[in-house]
Protein backbone atom coordinates (compact mmCIF):
# COMPACT_ATOMS: atom_id res chain seq x y z
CA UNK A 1 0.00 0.00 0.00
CA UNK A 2 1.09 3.63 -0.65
CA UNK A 3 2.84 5.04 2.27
CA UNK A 4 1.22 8.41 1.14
CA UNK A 5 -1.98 8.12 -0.86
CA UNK A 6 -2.04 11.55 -1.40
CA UNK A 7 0.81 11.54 -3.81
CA UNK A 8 0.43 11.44 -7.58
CA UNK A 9 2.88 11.71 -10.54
CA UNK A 10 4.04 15.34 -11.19
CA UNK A 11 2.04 15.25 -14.53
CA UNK A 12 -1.42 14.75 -13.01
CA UNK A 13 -0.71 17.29 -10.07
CA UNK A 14 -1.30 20.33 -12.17
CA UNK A 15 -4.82 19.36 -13.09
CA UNK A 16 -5.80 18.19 -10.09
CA UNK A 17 -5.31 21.49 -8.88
CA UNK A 18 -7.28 22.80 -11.99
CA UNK A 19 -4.03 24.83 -12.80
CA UNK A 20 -3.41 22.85 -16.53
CA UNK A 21 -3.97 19.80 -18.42
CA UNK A 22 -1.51 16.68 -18.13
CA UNK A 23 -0.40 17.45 -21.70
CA UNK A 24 0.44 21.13 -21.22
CA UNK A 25 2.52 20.25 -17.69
CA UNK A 26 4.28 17.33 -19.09
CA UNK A 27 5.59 19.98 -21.74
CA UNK A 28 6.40 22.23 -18.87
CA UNK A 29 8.64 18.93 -16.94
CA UNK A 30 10.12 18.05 -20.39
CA UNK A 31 10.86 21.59 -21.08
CA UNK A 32 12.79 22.05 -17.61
CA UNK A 33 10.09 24.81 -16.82
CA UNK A 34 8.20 23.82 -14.03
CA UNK A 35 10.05 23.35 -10.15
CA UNK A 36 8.60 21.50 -7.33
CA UNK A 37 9.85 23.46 -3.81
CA UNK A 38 11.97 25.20 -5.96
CA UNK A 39 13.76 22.05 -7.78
CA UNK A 40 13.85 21.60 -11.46
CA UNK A 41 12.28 18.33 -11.87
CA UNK A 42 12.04 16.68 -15.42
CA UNK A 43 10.33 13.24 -14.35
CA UNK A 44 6.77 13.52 -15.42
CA UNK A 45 6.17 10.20 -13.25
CA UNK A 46 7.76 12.12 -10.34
CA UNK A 47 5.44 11.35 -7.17
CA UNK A 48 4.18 14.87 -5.59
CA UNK A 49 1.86 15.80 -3.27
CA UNK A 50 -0.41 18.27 -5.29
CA UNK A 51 -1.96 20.02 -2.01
CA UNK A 52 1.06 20.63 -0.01
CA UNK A 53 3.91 21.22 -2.66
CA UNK A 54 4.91 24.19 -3.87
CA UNK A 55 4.87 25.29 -7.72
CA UNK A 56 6.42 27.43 -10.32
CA UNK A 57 6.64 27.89 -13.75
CA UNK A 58 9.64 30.08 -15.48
CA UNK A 59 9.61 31.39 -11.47
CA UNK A 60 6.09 32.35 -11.23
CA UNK A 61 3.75 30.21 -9.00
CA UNK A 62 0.67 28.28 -10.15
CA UNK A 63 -2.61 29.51 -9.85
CA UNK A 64 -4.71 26.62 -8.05
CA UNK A 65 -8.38 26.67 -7.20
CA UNK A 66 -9.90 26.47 -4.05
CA UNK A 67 -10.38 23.72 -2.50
CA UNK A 68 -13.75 22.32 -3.04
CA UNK A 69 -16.28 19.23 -1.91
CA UNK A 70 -19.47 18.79 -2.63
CA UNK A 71 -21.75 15.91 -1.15
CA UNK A 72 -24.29 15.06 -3.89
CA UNK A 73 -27.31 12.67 -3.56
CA UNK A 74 -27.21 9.91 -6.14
CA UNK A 75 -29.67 9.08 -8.62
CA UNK A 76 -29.96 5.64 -9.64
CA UNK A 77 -29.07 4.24 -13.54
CA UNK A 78 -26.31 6.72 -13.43
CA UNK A 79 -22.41 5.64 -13.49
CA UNK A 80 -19.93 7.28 -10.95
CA UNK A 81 -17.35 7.65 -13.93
CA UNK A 82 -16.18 10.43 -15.52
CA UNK A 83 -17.43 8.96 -19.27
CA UNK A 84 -18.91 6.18 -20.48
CA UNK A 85 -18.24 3.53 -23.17
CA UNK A 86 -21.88 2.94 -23.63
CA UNK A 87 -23.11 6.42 -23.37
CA UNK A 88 -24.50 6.23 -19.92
CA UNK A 89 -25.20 9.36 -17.94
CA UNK A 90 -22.81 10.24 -15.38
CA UNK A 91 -22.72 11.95 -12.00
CA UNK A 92 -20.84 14.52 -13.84
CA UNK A 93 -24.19 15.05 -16.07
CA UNK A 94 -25.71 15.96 -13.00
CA UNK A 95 -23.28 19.39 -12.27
CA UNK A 96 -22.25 22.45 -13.73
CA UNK A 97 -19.36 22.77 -15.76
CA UNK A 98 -17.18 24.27 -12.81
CA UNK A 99 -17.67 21.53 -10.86
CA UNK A 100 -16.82 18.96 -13.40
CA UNK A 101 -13.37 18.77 -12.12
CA UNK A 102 -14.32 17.03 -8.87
CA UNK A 103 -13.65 13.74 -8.73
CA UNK A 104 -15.66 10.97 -6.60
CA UNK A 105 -13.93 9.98 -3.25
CA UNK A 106 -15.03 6.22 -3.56
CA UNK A 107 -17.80 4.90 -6.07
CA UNK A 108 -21.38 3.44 -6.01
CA UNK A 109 -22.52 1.00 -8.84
CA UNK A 110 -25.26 2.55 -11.22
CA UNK A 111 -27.75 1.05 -9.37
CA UNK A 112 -27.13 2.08 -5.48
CA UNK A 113 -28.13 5.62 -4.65
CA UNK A 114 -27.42 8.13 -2.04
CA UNK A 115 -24.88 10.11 -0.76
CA UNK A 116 -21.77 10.59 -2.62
CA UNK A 117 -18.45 12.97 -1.83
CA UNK A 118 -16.81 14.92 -4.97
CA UNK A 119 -13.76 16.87 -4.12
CA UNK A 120 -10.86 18.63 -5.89
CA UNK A 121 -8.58 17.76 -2.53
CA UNK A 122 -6.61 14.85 -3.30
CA UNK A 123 -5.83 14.18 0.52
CA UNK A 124 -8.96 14.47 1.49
CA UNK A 125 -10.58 12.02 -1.15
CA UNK A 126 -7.23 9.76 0.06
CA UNK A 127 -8.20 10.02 3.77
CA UNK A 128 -12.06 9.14 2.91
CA UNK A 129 -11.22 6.31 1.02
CA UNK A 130 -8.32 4.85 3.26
CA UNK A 131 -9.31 1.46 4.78
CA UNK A 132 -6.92 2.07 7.30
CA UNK A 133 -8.97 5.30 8.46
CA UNK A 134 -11.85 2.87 9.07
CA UNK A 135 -14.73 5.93 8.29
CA UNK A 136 -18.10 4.38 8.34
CA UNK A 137 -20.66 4.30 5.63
CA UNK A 138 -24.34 3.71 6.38
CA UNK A 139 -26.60 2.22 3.77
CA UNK A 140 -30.44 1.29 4.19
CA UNK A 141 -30.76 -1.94 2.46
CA UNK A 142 -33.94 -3.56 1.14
CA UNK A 143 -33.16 -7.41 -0.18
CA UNK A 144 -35.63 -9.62 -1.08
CA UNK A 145 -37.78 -12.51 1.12
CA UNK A 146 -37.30 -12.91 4.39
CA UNK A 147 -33.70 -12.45 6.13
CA UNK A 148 -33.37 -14.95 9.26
CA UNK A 149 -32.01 -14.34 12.62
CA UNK A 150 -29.94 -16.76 12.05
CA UNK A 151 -28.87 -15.33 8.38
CA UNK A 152 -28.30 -12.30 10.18
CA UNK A 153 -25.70 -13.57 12.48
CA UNK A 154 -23.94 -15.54 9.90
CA UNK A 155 -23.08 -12.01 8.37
CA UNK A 156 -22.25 -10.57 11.16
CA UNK A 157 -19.53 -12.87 11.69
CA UNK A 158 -18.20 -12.57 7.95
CA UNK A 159 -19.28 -14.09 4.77
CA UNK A 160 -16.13 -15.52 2.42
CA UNK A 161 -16.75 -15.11 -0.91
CA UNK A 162 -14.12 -14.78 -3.80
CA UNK A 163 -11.26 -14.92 -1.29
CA UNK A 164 -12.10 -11.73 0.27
CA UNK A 165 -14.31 -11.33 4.22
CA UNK A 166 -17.10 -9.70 3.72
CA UNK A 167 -18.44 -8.54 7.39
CA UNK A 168 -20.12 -5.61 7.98
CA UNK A 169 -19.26 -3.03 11.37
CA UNK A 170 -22.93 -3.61 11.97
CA UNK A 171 -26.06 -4.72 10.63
CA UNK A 172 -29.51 -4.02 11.69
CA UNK A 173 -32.74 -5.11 11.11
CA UNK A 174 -35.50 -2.36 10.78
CA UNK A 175 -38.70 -4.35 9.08
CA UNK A 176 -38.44 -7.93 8.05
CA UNK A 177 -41.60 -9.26 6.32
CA UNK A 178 -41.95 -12.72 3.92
CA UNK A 179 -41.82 -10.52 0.76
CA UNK A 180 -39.06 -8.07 1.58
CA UNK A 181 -36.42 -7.19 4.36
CA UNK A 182 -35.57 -3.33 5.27
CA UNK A 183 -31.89 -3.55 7.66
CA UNK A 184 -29.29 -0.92 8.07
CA UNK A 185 -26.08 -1.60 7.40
CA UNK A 186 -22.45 -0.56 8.16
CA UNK A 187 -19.52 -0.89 6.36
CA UNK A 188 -16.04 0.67 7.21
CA UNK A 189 -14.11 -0.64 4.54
CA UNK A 190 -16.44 -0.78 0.87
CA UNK A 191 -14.87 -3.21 -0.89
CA UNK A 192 -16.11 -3.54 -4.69
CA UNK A 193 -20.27 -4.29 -4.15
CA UNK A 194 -19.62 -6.03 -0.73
CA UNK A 195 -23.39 -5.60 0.16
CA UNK A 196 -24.72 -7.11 -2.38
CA UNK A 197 -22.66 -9.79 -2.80
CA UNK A 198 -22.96 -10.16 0.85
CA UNK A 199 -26.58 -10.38 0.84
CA UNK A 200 -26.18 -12.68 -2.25
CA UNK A 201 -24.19 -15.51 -0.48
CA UNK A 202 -27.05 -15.77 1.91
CA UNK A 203 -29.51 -15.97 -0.82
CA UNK A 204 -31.02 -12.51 -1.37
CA UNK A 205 -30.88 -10.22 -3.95
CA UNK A 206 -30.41 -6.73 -2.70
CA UNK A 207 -33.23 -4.80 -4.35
CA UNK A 208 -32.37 -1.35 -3.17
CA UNK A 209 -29.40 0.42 -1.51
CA UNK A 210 -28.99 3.94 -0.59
CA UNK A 211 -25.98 4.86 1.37
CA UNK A 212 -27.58 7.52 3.72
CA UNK A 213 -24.44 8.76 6.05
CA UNK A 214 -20.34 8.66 5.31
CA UNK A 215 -18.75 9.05 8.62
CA UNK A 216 -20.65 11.38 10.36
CA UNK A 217 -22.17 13.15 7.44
CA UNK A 218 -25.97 12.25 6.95
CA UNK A 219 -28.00 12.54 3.87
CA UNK A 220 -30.58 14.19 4.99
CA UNK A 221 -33.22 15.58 3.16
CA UNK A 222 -31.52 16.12 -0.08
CA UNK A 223 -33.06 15.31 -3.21
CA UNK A 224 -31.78 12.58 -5.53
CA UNK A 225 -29.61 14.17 -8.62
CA UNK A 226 -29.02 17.37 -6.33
CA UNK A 227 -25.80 18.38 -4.84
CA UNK A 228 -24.53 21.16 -2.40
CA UNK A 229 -20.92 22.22 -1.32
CA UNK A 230 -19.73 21.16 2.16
CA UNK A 231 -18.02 23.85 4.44
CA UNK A 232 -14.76 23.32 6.11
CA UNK A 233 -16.18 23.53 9.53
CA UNK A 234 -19.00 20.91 8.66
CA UNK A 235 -15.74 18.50 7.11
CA UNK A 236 -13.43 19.13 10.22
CA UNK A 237 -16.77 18.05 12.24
CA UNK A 238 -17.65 15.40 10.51
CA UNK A 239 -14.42 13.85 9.94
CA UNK A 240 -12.37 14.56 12.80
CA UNK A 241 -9.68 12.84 12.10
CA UNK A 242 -8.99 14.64 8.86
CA UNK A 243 -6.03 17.17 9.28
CA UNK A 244 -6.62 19.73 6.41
CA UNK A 245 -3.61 21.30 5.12
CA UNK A 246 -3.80 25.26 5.22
């Protein structure tokens, strides 16, 4: 694992920071143009930290925008990617040009809905999507028939399935009828559609999942497709452990 997940290679710094393109700052590296903290650098692969690290080009500094997030409430039959090969709308469809630059801190598969984090803030998409930072995400699940006690406690203890533990922090039933089954659920780590292949190896097909909170910001009452920016103080609040560089 990446001892610093905030890093990236010197070309893609630039335009994370919305300051150029990776073409136009490779030329700038190949060119002997642009310094990092004042050193000449010429290796476009060159590992930086875009946030913290200082940059020039022919001695004047970058311009870089402001640091931005945005929490946005998921629609469903729309693809967390920036394009798509089949022509599929995109969360990006959903925002204004200027805040097409975000990028998602984590995904959720075309069909799950809910609350999803777009940032320009490299570290801070790093920190969210850390497993080692062990941030909660809360999902309301609704899977088909009837989910057991004792199904419930088989989860609860971990599921293998494709080599990796599935196990969520904490699973909770809310309304369990023959037809359907309503539970909150838990997850800390998110690997690649770990709910519903959870609920899967028991025998359920998850019907509908909404992630509703991501540590200890909560979805609220915002409407699906609809987005609004997140201030520093409610970040700092509801991610604690987050050190923002100033």
């Amino acid at each position: 694992m990446d001892k610093d997940p905030g890093k990236v290679p010197l070309e893609r710094a630039l335009s994370k920071l919305g300051a150029a393109s990776r073409s136009r700052t490779r030329e700038w590296i190949l060119a002997g143009r642009l310094r990092v903290n004042g050193r000449t650098v010429r290796d476009p692969m060159c590992r930086v930290t875009p946030e913290t690290d200082s940059f020039t080009v022919d001695g004047k500094p970058v311009a870089r925008d402001e640091r931005l997030a945005i929490m946005l409430n998921k629609p469903g039959s729309v693809v967390t990617t920036r394009s798509d090969e089949k022509g599929r709308r995109t969360v990006f469809d959903l925002l204004p040009p200027e805040l097409r630059k975000l990028h998602p801190a984590g995904r959720l598969d075309m069909a799950s809905t809910g609350l999803l984090i777009l940032t320009n803030d490299t570290r801070f998409s790093a920190f969210l999507t850390d497993p080692a930072n062990a941030i909660p995400r809360v999902y309301a699940v609704t899977a088909a028939g009837r989910v057991t006690p004792e199904e419930l406690r088989k989860a609860g203890e971990g599921i293998m399935d494709a080599g990796e533990l599935l196990k969520p922090s904490r699973i909770t039933p809310r309304k369990i009828s023959g037809r359907e089954s309503h539970l909150t659920v838990e997850l800390t780590e998110g690997k690649n559609r770990e709910i519903r292949r959870l609920f899967g190896a028991l025998g359920h097909e998850v019907v509908k999942l909404k992630r509703i909170a991501f540590g200890g910001l909560k979805l609220g009452e915002l409407q699906p497709g609809r987005y609004r920016r997140l201030t520093g103080e409610e970040i700092r609040s509801c991610f604690a452990a987050f050190n923002p560089v100033r």
